[in-house]
Protein backbone atom coordinates (compact mmCIF):
# COMPACT_ATOMS: atom_id res chain seq x y z
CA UNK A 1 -13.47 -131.22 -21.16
CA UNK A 2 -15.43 -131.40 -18.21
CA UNK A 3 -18.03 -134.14 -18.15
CA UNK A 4 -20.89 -135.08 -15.61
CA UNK A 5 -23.40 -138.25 -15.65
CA UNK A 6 -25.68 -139.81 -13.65
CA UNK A 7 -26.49 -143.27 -12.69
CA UNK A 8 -24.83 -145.98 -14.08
CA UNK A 9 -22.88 -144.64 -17.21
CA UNK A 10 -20.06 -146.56 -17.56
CA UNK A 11 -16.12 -144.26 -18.36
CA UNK A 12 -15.61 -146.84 -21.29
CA UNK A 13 -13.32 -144.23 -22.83
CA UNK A 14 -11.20 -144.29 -20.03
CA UNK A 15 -10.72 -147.28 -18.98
CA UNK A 16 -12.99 -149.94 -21.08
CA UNK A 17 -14.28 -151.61 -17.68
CA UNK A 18 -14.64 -150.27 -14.59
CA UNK A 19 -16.59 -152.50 -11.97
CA UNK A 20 -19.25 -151.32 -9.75
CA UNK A 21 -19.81 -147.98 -11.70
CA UNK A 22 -22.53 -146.26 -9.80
CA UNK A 23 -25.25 -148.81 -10.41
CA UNK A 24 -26.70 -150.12 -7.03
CA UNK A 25 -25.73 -153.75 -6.27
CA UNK A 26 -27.12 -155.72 -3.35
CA UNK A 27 -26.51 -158.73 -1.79
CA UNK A 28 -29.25 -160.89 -0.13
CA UNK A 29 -27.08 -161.88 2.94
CA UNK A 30 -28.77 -161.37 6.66
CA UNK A 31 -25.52 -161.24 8.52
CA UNK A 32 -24.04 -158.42 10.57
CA UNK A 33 -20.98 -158.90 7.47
CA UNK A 34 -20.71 -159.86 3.82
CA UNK A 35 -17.58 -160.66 2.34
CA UNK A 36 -14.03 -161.60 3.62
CA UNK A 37 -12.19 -158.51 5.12
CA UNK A 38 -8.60 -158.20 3.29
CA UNK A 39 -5.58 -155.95 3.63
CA UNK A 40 -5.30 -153.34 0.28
CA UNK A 41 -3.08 -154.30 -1.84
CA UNK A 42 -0.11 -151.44 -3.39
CA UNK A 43 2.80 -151.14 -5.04
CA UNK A 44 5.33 -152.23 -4.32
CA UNK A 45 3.25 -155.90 -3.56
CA UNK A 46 2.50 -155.48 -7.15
CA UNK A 47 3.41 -153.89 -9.76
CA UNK A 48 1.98 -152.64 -13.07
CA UNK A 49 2.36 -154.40 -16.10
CA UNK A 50 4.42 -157.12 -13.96
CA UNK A 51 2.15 -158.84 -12.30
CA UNK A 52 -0.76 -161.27 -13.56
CA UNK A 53 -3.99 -161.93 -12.64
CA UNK A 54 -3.25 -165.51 -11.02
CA UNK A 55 -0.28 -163.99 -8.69
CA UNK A 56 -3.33 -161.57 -7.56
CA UNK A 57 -5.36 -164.37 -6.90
CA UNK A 58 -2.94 -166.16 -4.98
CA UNK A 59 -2.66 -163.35 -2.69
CA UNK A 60 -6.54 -162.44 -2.27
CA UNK A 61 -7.99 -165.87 -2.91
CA UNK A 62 -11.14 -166.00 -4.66
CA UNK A 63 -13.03 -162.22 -6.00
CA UNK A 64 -16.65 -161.52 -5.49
CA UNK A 65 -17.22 -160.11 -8.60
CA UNK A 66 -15.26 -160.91 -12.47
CA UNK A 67 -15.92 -158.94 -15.11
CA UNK A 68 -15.08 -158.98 -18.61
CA UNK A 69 -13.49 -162.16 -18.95
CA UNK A 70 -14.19 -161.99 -23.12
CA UNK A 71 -12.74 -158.41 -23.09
CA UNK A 72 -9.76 -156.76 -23.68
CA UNK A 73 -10.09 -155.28 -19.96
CA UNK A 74 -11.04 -158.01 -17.41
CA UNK A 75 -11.24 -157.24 -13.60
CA UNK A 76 -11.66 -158.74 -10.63
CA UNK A 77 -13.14 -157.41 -7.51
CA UNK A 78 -12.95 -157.78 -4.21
CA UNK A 79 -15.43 -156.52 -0.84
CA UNK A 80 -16.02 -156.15 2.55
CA UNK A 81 -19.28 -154.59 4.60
CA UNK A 82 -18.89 -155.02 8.53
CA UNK A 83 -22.33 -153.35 10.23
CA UNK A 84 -20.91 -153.89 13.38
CA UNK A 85 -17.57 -151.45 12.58
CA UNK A 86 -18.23 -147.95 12.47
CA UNK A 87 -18.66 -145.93 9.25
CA UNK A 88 -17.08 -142.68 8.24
CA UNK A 89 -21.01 -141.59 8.26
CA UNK A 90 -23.08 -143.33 10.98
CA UNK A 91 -25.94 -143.95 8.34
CA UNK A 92 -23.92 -146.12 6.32
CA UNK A 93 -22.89 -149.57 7.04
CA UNK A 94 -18.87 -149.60 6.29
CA UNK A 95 -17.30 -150.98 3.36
CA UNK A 96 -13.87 -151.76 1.66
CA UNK A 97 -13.55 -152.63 -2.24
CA UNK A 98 -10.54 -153.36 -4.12
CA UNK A 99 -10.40 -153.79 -8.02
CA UNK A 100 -7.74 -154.50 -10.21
CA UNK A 101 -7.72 -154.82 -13.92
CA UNK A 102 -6.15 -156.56 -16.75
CA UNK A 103 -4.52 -156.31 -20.06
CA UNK A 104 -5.63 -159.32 -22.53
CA UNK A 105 -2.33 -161.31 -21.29
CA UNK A 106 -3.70 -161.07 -17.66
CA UNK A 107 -0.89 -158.33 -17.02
CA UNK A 108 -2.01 -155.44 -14.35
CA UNK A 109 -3.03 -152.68 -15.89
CA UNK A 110 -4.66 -150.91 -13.12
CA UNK A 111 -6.27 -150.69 -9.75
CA UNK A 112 -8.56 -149.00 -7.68
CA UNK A 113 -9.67 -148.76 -3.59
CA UNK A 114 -12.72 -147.75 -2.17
CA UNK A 115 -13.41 -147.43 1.97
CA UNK A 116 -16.01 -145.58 4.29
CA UNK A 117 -13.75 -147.04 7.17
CA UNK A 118 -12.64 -144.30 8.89
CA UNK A 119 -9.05 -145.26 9.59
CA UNK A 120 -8.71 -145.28 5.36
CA UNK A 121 -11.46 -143.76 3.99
CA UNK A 122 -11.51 -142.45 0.38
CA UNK A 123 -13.67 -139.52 0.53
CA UNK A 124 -13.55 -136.89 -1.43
CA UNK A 125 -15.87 -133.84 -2.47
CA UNK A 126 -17.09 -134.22 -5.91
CA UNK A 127 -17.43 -130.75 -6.39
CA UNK A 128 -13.86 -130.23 -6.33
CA UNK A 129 -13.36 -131.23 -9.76
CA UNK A 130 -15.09 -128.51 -11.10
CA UNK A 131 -11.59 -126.88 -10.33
CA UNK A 132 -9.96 -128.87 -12.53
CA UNK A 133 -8.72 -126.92 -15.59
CA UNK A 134 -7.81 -128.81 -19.30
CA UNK A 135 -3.66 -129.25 -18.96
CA UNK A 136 -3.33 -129.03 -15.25
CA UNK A 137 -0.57 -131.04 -13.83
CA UNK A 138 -1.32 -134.53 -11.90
CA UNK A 139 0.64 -132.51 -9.02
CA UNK A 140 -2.11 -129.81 -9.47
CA UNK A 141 -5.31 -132.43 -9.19
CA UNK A 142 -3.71 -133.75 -5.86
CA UNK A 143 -3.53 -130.59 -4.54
CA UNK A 144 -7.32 -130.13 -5.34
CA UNK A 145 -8.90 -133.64 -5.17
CA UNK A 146 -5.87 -135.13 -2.84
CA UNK A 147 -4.40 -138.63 -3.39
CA UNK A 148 -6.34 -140.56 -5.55
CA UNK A 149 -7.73 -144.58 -4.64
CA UNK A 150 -6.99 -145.42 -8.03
CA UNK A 151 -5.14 -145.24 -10.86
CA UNK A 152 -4.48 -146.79 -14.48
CA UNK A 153 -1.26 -146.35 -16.04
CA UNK A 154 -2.27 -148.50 -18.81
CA UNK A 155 -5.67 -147.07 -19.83
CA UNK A 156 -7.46 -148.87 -22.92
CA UNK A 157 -4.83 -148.21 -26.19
CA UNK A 158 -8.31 -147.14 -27.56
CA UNK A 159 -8.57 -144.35 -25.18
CA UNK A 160 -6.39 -142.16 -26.10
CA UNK A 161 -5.20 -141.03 -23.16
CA UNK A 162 -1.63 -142.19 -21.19
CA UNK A 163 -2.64 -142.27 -17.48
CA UNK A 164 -6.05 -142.24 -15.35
CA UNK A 165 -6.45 -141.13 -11.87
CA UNK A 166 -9.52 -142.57 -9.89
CA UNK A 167 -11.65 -141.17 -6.72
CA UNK A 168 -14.06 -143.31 -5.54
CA UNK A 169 -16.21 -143.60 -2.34
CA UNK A 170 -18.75 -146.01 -1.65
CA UNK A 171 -22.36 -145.90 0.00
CA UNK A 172 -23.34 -148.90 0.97
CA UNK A 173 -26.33 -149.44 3.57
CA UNK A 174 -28.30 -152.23 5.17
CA UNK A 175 -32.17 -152.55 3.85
CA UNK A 176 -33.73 -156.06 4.01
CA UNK A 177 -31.48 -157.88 4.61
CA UNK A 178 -29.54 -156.72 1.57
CA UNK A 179 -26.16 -154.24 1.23
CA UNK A 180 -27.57 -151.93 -1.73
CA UNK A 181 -23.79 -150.37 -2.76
CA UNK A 182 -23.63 -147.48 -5.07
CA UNK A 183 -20.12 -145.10 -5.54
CA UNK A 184 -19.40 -141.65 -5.98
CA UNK A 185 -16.77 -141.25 -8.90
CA UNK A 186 -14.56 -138.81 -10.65
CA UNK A 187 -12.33 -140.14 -13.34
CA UNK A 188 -9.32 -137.68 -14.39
CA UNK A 189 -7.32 -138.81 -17.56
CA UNK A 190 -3.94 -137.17 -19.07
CA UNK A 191 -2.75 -137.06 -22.11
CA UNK A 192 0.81 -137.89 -23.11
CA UNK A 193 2.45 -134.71 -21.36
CA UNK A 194 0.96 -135.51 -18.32
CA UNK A 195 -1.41 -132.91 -18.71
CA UNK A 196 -5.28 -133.28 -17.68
CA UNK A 197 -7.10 -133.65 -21.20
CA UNK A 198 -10.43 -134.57 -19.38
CA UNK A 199 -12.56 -134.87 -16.46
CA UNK A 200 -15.25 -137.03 -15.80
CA UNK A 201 -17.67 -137.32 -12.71
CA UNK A 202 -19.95 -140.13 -11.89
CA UNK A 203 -22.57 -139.99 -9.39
CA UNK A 204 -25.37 -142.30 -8.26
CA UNK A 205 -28.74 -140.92 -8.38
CA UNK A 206 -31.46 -140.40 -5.58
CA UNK A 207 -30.28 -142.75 -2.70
């Protein structure tokens, strides 16, 4: 099933939280940066299901956004704009995001990256997963959608589904002294063959 939404519709199916959906956030900060700039975090630094929610800390220091604390799902979040640096699009001011999410024992369960720096940008055309056919291979969505920024190998039991794969890009500009942020999102879950069983695309609206 092929799904597409607009403006801050949240993939609770898929994942129970996800952080910084497509809803624009802005800071009120009048600085050529917001945010500490921080080295992305993979495997095998950390590992699913293995590591916890204070060893993440410990290595990042303190998130700029928590979510879901009284959930099942709890994530933390962590960002960096730099309007000096350049963007992958010289309109936008560039940005890094990392967010990593939590079974109810503080256990990873998932993580996600999103950068319009150049040098490891994210960016992806949304378009492409209209070429994403019910049971394709996660081989198959690489070769159309390339390597994702995120995935969940531990989606909500609820779900239904065995595995997510994330693409995510961010927008984030500069307007009064605030970093309005919105994200460009398609969410691709598999069933428990490893085969895609749906496809779901999130995009912000009128920017």
């Amino acid at each position: 099933m092929f799904i597409k939404k607009r403006v801050c519709q949240l993939t609770l199916l898929l994942i129970a939280a996800i952080a910084l959906v497509s809803c624009a956030v802005s800071f009120p900060v009048p600085t050529l940066s917001h945010g500490r700039d921080f080295n992305r975090l993979t495997e095998p630094q950390v590992q699913y299901g293995v590591t916890t929610k204070q060893e993440i800390l410990e290595l990042m220091g303190k998130p700029n956004i928590t979510t879901g604390e009284s959930t099942s799902r709890p994530s933390i979040t962590y960002m960096f704009y730099d309007r000096k640096a350049k963007a992958l699009s010289p309109d936008h001011v560039a940005s890094r995001l990392q967010s990593f999410y939590f079974d109810e024992n503080g256990k990873l369960t998932g993580m996600e990256y999103l950068s319009s720096f150049p040098n490891d940008s994210t960016y992806f055309i949304v378009g492409d997963a209209q070429k994403i056919k019910l049971g394709d291979t996660q081989s198959r969505v690489i070769e159309i959608m390339g390597q994702p920024s995120g995935e969940h190998p531990s989606p909500a039991p609820q779900s239904g589904y065995s595995y997510v794969m994330a693409y995510r890009y961010p927008v984030t500009r500069y307007v009064d002294m605030t970093y309005p942020n919105v994200t460009y999102n398609v969410f691709v879950a598999f069933d428990k063959h490893s085969r895609v069983a749906k496809v779901e695309v999130i995009e912000p609206g009128d920017y």
